[in-house]
N, C-alpha and C. Protein backbone atom coordinates (compact mmCIF):
# COMPACT_ATOMS: atom_id res chain seq x y z
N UNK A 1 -133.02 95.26 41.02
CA UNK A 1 -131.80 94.59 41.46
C UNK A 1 -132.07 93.08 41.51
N UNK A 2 -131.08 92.23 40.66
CA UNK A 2 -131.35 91.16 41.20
C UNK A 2 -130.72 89.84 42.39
N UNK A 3 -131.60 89.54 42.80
CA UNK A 3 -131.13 88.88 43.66
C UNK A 3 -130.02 87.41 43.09
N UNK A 4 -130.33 86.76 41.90
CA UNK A 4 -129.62 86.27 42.03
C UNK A 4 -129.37 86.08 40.38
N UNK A 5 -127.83 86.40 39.90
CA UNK A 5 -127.51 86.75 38.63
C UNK A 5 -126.30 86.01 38.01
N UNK A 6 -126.66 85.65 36.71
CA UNK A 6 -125.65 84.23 36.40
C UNK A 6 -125.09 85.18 35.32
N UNK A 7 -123.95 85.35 35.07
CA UNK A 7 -123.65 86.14 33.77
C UNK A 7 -122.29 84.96 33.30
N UNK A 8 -122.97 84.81 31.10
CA UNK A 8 -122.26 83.80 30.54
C UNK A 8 -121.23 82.74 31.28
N UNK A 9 -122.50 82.14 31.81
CA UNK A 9 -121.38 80.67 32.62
C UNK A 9 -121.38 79.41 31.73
N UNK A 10 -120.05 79.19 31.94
CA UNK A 10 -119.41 78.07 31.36
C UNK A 10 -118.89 77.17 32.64
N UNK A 11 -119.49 75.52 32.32
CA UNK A 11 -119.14 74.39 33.01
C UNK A 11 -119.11 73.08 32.51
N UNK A 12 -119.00 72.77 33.34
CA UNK A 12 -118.93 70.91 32.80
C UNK A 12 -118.39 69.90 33.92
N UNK A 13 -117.91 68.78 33.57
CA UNK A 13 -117.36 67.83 34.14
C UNK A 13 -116.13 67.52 33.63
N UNK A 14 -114.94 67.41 34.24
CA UNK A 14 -113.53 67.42 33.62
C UNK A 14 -113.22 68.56 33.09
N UNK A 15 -112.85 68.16 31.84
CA UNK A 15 -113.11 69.15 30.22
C UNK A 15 -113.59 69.04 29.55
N UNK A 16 -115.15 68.41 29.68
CA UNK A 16 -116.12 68.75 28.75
C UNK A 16 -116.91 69.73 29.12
N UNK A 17 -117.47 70.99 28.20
CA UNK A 17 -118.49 71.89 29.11
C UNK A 17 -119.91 70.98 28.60
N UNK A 18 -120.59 71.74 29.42
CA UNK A 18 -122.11 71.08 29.44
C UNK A 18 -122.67 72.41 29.60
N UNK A 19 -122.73 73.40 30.15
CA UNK A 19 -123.10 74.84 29.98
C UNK A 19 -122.67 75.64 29.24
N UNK A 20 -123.26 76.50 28.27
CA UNK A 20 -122.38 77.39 27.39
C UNK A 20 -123.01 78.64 27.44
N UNK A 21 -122.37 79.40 28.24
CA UNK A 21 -122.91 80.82 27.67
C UNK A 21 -124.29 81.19 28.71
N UNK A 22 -124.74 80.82 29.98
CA UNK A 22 -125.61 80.49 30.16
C UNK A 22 -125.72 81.66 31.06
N UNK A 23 -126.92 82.49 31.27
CA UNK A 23 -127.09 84.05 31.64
C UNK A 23 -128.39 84.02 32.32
N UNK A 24 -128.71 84.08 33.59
CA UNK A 24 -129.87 84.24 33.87
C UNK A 24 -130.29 85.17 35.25
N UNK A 25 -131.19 86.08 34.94
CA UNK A 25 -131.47 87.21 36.44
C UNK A 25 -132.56 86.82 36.90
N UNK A 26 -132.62 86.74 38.38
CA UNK A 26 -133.71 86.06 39.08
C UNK A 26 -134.20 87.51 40.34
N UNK A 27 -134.81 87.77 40.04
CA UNK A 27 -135.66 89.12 40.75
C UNK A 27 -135.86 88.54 42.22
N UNK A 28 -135.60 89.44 43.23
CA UNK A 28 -136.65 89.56 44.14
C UNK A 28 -138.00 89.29 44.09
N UNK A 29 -138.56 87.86 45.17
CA UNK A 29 -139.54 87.50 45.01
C UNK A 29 -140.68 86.61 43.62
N UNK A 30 -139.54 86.58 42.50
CA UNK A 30 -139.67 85.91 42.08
C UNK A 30 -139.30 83.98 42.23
N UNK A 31 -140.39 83.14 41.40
CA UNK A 31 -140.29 81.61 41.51
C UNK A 31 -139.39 81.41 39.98
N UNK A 32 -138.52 80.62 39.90
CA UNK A 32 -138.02 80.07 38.94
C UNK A 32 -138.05 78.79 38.73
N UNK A 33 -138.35 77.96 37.92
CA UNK A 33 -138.34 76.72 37.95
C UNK A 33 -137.13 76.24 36.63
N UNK A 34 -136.00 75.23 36.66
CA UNK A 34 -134.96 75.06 35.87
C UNK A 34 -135.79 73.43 35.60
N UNK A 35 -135.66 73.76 34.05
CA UNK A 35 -136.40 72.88 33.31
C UNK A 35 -136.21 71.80 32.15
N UNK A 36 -135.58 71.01 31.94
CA UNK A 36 -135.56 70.58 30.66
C UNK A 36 -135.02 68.72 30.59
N UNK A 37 -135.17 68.50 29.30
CA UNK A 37 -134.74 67.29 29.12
C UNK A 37 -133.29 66.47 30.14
N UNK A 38 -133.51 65.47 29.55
CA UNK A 38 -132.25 64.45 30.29
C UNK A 38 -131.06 64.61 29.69
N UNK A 39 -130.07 65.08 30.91
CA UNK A 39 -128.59 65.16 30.10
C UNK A 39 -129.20 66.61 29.21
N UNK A 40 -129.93 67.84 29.96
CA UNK A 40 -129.66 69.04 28.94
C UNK A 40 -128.66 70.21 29.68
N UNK A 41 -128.61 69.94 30.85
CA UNK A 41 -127.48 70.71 31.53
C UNK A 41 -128.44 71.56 33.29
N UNK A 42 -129.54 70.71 33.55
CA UNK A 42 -129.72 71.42 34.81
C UNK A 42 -129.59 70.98 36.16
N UNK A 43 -128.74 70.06 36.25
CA UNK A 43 -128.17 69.40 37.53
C UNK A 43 -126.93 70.17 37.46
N UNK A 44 -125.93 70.43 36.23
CA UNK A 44 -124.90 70.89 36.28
C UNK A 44 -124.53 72.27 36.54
N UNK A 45 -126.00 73.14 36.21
CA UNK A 45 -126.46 74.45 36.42
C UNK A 45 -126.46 74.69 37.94
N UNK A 46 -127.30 73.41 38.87
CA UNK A 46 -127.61 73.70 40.24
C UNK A 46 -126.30 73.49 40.75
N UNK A 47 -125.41 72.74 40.64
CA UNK A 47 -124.63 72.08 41.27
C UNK A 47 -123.23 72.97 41.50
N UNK A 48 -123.10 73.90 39.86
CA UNK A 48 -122.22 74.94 39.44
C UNK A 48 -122.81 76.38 40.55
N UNK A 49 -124.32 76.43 40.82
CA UNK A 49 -124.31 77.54 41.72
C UNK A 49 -123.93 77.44 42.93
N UNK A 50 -124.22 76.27 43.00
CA UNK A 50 -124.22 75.56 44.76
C UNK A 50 -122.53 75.29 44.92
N UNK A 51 -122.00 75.53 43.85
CA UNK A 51 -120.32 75.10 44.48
C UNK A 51 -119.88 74.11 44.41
N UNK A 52 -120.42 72.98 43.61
CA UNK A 52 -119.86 71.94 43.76
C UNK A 52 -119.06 71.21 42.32
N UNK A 53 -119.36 72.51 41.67
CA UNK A 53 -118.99 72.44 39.87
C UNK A 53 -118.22 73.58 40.33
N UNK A 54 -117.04 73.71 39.15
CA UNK A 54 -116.35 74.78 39.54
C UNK A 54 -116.05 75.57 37.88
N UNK A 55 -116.42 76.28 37.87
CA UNK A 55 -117.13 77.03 36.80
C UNK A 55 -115.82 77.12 35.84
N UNK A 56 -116.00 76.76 34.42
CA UNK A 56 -114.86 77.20 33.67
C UNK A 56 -114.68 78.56 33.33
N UNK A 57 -116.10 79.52 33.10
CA UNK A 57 -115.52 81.00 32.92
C UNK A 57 -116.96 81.25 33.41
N UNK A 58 -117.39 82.77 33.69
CA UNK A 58 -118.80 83.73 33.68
C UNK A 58 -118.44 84.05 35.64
N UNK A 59 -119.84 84.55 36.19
CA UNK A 59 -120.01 84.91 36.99
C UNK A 59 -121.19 84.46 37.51
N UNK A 60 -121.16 84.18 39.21
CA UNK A 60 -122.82 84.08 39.68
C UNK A 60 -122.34 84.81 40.76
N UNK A 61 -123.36 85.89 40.68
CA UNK A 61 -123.88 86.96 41.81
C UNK A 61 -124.90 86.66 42.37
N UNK A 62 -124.85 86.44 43.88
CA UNK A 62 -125.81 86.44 44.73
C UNK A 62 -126.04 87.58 45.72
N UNK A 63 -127.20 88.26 45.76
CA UNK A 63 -127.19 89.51 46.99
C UNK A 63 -125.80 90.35 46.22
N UNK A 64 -125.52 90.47 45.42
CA UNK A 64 -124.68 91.67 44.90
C UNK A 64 -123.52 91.33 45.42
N UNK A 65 -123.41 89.76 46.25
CA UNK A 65 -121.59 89.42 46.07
C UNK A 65 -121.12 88.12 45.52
N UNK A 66 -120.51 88.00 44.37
CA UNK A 66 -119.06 87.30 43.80
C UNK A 66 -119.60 85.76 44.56
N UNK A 67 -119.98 84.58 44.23
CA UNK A 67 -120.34 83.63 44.83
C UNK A 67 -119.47 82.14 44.63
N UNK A 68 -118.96 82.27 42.88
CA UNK A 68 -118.54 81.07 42.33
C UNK A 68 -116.67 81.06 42.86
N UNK A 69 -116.57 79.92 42.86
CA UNK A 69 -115.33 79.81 43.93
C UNK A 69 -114.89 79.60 44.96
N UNK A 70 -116.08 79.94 45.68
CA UNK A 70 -116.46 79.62 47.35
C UNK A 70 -117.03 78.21 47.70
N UNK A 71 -116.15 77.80 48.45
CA UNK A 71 -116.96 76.49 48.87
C UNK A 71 -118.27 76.51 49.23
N UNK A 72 -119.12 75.19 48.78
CA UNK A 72 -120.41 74.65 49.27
C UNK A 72 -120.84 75.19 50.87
N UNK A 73 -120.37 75.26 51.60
CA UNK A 73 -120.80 75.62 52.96
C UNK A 73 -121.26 77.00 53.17
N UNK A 74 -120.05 77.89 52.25
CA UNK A 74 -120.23 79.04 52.62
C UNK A 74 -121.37 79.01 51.89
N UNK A 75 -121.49 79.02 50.37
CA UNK A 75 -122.66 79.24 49.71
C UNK A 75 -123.85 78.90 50.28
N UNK A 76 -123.71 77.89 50.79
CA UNK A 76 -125.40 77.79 51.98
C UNK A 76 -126.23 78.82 52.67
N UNK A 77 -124.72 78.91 53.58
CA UNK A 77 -124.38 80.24 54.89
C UNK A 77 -125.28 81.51 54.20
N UNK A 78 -124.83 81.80 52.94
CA UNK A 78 -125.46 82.94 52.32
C UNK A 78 -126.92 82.90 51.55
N UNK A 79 -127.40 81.71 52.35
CA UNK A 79 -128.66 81.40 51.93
C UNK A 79 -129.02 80.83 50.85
N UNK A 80 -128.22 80.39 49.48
CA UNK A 80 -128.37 79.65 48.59
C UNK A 80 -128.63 77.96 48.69
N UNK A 81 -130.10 77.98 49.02
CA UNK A 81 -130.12 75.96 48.58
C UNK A 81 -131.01 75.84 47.47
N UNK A 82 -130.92 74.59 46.81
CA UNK A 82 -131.82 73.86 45.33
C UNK A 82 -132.45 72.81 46.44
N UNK A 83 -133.74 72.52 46.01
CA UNK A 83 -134.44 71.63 46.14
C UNK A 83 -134.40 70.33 44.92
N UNK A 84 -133.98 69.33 45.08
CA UNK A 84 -133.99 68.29 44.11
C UNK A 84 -135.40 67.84 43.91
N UNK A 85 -135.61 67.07 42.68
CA UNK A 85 -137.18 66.15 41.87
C UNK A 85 -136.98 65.29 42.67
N UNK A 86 -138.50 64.83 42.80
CA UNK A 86 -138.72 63.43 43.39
C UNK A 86 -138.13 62.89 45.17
N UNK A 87 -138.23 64.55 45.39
CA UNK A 87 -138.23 64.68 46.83
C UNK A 87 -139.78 64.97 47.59
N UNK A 88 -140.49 64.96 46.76
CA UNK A 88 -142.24 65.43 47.39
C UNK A 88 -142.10 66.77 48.41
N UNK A 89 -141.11 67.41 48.36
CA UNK A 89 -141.54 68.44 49.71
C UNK A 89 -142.23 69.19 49.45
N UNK A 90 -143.10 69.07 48.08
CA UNK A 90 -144.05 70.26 47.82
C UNK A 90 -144.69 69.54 47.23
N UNK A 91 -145.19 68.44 47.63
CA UNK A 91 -146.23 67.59 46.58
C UNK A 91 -148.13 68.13 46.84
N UNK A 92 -147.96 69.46 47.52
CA UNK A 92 -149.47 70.50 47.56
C UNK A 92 -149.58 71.20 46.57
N UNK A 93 -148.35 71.47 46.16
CA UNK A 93 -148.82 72.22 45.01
C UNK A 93 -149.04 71.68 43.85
N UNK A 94 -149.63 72.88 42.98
CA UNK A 94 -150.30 72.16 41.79
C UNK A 94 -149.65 72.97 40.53
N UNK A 95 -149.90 72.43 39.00
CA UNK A 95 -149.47 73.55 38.34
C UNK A 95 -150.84 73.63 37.20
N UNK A 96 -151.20 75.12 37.19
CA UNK A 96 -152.31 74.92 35.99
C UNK A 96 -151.99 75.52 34.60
């Protein structure tokens, strides 16, 4: 089961999308790290789970309930936060 499940999301800013099609299952107890170039779409990814993008089409399931649509607060409430770069709150760890 996963805990937290993106099925074909579409977003953007205005009416441009910047996400297309974008599908991803995140397991119990698993680490994910969202990765890529400048301007490739993963601020718009966090921001679209977190509620603050409002999704043009797909689904994000969290804990097996319906998440996108719901304001930012609630989505918290249900335990969903992103950690932003160049915040150091984990500057112990290492990567090998």
């Amino acid at each position: 089961m996963a805990t937290l499940e993106i099925r074909n999301l579409r977003a953007g800013y205005g009416d441009i999308s910047v996400l297309h099609d974008v599908s991803i299952q995140v397991n119990k107890g698993e680490f994910v790290s969202i990765v890529g170039s400048n301007r490739a779409g993963e601020t718009a990814l966090l921001r679209t789970i977190s509620g603050l993008i409002e999704p043009f089409s797909g689904e994000i399931i969290f804990n097996d309930e319906t998440i996108h649509g719901l304001p930012p607060y609630k989505i918290v409430a249900k335990g969903v936060v992103h950690v932003l770069e160049a915040r150091q709150l984990f500057n112990f760890l290492t990567v090998e």
